[in-house]
Protein backbone atom coordinates (compact mmCIF):
# COMPACT_ATOMS: atom_id res chain seq x y z
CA UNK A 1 -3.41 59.13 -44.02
CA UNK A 2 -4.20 55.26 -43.70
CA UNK A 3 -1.65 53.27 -46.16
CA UNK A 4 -1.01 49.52 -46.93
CA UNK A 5 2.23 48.49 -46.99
CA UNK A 6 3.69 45.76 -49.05
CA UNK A 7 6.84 44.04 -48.99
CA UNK A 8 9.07 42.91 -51.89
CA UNK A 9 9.00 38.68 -51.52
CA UNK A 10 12.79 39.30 -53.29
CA UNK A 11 13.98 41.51 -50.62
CA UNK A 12 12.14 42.16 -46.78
CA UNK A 13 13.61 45.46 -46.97
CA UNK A 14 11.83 47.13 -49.92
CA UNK A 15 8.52 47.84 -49.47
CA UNK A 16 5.76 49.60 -51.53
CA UNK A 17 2.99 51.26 -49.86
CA UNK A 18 -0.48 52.47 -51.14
CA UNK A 19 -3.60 54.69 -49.83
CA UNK A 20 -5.64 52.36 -47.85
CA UNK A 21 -8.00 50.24 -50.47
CA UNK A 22 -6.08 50.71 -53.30
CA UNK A 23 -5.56 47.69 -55.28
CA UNK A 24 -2.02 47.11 -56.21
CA UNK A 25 -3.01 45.23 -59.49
CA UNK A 26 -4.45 48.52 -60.68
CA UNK A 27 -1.19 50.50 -60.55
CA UNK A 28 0.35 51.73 -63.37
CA UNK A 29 4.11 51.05 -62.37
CA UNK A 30 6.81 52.81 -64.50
CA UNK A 31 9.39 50.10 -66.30
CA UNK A 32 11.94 51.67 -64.45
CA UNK A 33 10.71 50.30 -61.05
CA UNK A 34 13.12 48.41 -58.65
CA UNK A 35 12.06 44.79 -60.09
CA UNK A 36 12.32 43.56 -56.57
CA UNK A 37 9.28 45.29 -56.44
CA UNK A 38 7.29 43.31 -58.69
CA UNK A 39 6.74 40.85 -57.02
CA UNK A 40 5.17 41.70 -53.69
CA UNK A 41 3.33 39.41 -50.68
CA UNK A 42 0.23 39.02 -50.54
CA UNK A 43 0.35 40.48 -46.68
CA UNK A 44 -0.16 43.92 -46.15
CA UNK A 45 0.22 45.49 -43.07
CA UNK A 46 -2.02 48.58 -42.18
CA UNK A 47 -0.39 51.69 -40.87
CA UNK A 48 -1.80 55.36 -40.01
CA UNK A 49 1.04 58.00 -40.82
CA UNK A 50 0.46 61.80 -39.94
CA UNK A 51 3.01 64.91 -40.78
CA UNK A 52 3.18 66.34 -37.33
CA UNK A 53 3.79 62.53 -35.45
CA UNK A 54 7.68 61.28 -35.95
CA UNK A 55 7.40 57.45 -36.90
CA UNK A 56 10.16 55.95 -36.07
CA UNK A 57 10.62 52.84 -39.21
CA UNK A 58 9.04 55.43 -41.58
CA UNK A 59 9.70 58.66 -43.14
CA UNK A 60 6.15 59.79 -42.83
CA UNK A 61 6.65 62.92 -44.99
CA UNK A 62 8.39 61.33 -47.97
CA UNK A 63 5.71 58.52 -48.03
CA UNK A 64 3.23 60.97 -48.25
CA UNK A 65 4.52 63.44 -50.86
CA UNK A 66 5.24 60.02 -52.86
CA UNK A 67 1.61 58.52 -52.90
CA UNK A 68 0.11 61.94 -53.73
CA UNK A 69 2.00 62.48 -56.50
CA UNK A 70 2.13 58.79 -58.09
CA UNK A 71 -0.12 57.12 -56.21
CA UNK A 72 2.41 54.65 -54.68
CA UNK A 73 5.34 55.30 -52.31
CA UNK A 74 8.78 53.33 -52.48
CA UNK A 75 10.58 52.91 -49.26
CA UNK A 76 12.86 50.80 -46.93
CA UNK A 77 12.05 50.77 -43.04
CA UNK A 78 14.12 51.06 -40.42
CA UNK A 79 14.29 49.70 -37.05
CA UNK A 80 16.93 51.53 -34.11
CA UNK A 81 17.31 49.90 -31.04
CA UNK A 82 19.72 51.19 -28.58
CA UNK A 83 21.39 49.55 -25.41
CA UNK A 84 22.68 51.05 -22.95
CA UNK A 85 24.15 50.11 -19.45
């Protein structure tokens, strides 16, 4: 699945991502929505997720179950680096 992922301008760490080509401005969000996430940039950064590949900022299979059932997915990213000597 092809998504566009936007990020709250309030807060880098919330994002809200879509099917690829859907217009955010046509979503029907729910008042009880983060209000961080009202107000998202106008950047949106294209990513392909799949089940079977691990991603490792996204939770793949949560995004997905999320934007099938409402259309829209609500989700952080996360970044791990390790060092080691």
């Amino acid at each position: 699945m092809k998504i566009d992922i936007y990020t709250s301008t309030k807060n880098g760490e919330k994002h809200l991502s879509v099917a690829k080509g859907t217009k955010i401005e046509d979503l029907e969000l729910p008042d009880t929505i983060d209000p961080e996430l009202l107000t998202l940039s106008p950047f949106k950064t294209r990513l392909e997720i799949e089940l079977k590949v691990e991603h490792n900022a996204v939770d793949q299979a949560d995004v997905i179950a999320q934007i099938e059932e409402k259309g829209y997915a609500v989700h952080g990213a996360k970044r791990v680096i390790s060092l080691s000597r």
